[in-house]
C-alpha atoms as a PDB file:
ATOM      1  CA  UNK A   1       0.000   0.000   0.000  1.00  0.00           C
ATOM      2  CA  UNK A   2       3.038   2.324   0.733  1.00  0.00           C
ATOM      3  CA  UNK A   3       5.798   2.684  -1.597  1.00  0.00           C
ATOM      4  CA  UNK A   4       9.064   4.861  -1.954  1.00  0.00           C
ATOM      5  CA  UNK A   5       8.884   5.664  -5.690  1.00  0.00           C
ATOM      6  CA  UNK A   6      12.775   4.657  -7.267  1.00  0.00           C
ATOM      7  CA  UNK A   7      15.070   7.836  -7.286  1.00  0.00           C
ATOM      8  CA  UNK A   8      15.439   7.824 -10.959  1.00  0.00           C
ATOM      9  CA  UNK A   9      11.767   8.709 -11.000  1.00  0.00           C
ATOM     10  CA  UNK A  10      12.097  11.669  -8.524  1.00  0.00           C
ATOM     11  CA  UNK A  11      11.609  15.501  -9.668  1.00  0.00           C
ATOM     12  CA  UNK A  12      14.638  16.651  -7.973  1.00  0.00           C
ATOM     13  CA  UNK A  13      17.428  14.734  -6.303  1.00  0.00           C
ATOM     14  CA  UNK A  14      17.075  15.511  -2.641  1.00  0.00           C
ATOM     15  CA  UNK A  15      12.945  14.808  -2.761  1.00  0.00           C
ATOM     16  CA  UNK A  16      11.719  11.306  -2.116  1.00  0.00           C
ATOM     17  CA  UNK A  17       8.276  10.571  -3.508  1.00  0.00           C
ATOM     18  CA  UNK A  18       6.080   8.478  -1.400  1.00  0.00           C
ATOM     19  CA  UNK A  19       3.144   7.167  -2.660  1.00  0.00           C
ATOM     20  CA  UNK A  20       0.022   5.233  -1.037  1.00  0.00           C
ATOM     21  CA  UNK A  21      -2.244   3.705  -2.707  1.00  0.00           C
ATOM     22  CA  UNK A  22      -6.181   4.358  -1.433  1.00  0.00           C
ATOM     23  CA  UNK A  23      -9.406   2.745  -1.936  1.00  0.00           C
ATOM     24  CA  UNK A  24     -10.961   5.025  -4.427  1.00  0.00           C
ATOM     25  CA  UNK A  25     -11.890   3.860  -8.004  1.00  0.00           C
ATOM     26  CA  UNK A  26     -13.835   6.452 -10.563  1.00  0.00           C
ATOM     27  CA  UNK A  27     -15.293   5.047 -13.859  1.00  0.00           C
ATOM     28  CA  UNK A  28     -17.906   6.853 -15.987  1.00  0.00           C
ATOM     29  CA  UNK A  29     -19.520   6.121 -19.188  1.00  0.00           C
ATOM     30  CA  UNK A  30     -19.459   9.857 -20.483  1.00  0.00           C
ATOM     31  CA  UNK A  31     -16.239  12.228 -20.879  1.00  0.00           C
ATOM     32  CA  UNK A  32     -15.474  13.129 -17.590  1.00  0.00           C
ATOM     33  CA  UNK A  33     -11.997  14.460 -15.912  1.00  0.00           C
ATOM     34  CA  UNK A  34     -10.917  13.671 -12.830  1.00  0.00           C
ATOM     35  CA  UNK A  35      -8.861  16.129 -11.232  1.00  0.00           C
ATOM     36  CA  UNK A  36      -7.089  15.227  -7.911  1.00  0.00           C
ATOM     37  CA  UNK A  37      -5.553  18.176  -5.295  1.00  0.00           C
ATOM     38  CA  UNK A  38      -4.054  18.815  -1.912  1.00  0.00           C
ATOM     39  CA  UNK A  39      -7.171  19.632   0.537  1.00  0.00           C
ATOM     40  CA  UNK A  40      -7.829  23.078   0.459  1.00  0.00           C
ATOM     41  CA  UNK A  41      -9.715  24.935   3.320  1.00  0.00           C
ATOM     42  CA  UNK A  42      -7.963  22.816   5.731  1.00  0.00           C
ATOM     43  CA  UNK A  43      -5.925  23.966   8.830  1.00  0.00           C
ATOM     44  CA  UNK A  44      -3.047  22.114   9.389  1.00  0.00           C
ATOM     45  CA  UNK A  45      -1.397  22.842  12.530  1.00  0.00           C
ATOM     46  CA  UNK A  46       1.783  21.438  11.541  1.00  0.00           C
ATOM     47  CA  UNK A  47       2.029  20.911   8.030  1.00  0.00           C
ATOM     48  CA  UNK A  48       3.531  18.453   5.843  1.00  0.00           C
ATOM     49  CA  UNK A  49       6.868  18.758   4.944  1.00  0.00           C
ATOM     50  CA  UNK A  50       6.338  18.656   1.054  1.00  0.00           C
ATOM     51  CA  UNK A  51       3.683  19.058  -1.147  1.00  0.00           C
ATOM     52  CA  UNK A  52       1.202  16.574  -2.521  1.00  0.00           C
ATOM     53  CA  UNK A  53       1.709  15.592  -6.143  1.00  0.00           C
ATOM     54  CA  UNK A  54      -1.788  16.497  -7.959  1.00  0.00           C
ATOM     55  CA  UNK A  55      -3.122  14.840 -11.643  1.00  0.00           C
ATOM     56  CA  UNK A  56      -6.088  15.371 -14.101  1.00  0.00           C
ATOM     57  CA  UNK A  57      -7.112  12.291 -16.135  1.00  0.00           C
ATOM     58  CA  UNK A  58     -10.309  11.291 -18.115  1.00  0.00           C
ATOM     59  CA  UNK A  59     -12.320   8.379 -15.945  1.00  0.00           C
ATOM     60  CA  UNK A  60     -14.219   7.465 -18.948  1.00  0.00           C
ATOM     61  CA  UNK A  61     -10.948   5.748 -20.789  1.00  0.00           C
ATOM     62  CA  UNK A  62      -8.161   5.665 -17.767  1.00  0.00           C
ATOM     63  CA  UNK A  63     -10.301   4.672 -14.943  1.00  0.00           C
ATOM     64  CA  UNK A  64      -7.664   3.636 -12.222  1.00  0.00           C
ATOM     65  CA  UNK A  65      -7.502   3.506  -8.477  1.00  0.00           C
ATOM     66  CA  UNK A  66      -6.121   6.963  -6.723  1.00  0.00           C
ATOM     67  CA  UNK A  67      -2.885   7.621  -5.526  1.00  0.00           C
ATOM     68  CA  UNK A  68      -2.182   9.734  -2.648  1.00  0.00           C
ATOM     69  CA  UNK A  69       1.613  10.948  -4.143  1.00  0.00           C
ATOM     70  CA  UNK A  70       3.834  13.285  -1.507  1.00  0.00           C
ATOM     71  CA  UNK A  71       7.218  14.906  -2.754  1.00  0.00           C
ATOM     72  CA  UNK A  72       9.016  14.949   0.697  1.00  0.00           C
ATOM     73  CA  UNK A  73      10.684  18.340   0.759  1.00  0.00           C
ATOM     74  CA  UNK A  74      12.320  18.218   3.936  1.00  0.00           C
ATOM     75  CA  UNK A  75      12.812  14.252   5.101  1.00  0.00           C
ATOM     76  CA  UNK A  76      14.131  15.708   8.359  1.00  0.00           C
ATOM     77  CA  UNK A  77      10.643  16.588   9.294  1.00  0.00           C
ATOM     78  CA  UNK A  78       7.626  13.860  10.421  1.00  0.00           C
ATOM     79  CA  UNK A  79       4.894  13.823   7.514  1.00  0.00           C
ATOM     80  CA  UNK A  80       1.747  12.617  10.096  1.00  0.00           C
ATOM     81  CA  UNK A  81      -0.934  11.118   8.328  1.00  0.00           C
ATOM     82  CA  UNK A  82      -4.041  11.251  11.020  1.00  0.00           C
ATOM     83  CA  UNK A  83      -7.242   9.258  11.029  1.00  0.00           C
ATOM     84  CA  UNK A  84      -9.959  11.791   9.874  1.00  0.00           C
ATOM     85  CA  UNK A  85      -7.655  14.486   8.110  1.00  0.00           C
ATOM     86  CA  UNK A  86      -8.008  15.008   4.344  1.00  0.00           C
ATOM     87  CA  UNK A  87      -5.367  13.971   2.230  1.00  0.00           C
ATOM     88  CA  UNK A  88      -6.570  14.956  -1.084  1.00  0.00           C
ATOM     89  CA  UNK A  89      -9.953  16.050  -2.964  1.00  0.00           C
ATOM     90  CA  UNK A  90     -10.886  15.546  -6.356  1.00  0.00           C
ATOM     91  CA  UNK A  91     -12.732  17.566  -8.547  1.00  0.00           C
ATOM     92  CA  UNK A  92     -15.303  16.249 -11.567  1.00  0.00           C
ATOM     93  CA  UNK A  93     -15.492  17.892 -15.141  1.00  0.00           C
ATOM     94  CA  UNK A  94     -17.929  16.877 -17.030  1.00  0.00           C
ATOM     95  CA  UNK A  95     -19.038  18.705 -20.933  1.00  0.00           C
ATOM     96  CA  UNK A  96     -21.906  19.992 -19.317  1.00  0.00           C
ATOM     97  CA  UNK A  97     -20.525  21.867 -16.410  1.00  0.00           C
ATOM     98  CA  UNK A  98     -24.284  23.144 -14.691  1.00  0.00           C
ATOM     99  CA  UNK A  99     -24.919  19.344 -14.266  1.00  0.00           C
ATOM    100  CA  UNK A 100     -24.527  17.717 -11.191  1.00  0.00           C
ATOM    101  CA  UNK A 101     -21.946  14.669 -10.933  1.00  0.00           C
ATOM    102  CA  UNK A 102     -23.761  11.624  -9.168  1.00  0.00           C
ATOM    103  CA  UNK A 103     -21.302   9.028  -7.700  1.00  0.00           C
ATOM    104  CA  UNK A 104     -23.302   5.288  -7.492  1.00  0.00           C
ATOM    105  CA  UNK A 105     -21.311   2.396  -6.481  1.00  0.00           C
ATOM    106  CA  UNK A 106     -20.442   0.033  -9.780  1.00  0.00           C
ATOM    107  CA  UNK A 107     -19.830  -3.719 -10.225  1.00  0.00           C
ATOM    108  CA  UNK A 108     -17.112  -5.183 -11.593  1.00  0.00           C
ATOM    109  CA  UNK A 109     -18.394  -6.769 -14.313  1.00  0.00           C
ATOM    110  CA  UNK A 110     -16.276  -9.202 -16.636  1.00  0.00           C
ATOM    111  CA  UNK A 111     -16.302  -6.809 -19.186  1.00  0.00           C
ATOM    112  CA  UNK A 112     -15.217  -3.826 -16.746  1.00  0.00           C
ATOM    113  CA  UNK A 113     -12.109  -6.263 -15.508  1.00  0.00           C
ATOM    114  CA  UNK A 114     -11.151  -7.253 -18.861  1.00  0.00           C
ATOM    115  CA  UNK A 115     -10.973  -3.599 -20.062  1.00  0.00           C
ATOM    116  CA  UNK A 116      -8.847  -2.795 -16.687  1.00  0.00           C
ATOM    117  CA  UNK A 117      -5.931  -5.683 -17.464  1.00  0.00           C
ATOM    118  CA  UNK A 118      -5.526  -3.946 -20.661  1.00  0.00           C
ATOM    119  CA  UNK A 119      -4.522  -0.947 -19.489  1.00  0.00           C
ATOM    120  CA  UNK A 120      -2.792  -2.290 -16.258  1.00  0.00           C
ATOM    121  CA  UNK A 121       0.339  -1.918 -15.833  1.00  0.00           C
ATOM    122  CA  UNK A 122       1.156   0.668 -19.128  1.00  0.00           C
ATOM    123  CA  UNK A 123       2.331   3.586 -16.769  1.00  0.00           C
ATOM    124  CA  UNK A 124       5.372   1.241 -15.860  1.00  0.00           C
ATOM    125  CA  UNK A 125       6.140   1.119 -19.551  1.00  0.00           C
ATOM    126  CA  UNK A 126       5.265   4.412 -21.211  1.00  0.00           C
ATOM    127  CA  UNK A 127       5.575   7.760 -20.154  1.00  0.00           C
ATOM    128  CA  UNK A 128       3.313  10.793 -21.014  1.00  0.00           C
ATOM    129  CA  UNK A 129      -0.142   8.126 -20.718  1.00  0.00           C
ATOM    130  CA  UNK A 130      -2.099  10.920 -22.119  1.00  0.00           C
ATOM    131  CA  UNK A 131      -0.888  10.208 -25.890  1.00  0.00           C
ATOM    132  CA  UNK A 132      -2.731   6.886 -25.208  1.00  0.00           C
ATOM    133  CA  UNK A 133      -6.514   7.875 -24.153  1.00  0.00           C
ATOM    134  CA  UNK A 134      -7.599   7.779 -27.838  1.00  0.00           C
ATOM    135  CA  UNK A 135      -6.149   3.855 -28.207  1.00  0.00           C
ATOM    136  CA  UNK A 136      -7.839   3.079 -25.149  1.00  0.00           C
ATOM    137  CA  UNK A 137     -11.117   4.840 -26.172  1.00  0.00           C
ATOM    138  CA  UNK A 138     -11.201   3.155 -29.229  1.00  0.00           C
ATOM    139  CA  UNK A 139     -10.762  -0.472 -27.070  1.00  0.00           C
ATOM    140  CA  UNK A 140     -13.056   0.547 -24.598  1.00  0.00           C
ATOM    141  CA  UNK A 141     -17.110  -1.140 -24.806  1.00  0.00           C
ATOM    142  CA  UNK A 142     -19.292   1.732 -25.081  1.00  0.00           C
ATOM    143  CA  UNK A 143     -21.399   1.124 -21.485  1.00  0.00           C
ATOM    144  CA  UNK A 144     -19.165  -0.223 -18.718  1.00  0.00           C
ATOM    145  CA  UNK A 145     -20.744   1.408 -15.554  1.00  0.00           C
ATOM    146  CA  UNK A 146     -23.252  -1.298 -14.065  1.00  0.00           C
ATOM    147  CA  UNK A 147     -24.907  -0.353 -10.742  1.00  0.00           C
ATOM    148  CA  UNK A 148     -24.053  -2.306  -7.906  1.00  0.00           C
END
């Protein structure tokens, strides 16, 4: 669940990347971004030592589970993680931005879990994922959201 990302992958030398991964899952049958962020409105009375590394990606072709990512600026200092306290929130796009976004819970259907292993596993092979939402679009069944 908790991994140091390898140092080759790091943005700058002296900056381990930590990464957890959570239990969140988005899929949608329409276009719609995800966009993930630190938690903003929230007090932290002694905040972490680095900054949380944010992304944007399109549920509807490059569904995938959330990872809470953490560029340790200062390793001297304790990053506490407590019970209750936000780590991130994400934000919904849709093309119609005056409708609501409705979250339902979703089976994984054989269909859903065969279009997953197809695109598990490709960020450990290819960089810059985003050149490859079209392929996967064009692979992808055109409903894959059952309600649980």
């Amino acid at each position: 669940m908790v991994t140091l990302v390898n140092e080759r992958e790091w943005r700058h030398p002296t900056r381990p990347i930590l990464q957890i991964v959570t239990p969140y899952f988005f899929l949608a049958d329409e276009p719609v971004w995800l966009t993930q962020l630190p938690p903003l409105h929230v007090y932290h009375p002694d905040p972490w030592p680095g900054i949380l590394i944010g992304g944007r990606y399109p549920i509807d072709v490059w569904p995938r589970t959330l990872i809470w990512a953490f560029e340790w600026h200062d390793p001297t200092k304790v990053l506490a993680l407590k019970r209750g306290d936000p780590w991130f929130i994400v934000r919904f796009e849709t093309m119609d931005p005056g409708r609501r976004t409705r979250l339902v819970k979703a089976k994984l259907t054989p269909a859903l879990d065969a279009y997953l292993r197809e695109l598990e596993g490709v960020t450990n092979y290819v960089r810059g994922t985003f050149g490859l939402f079209e392929a996967a679009r064009s692979r992808r069944p055109k409903k894959i959201l059952v309600r649980e």
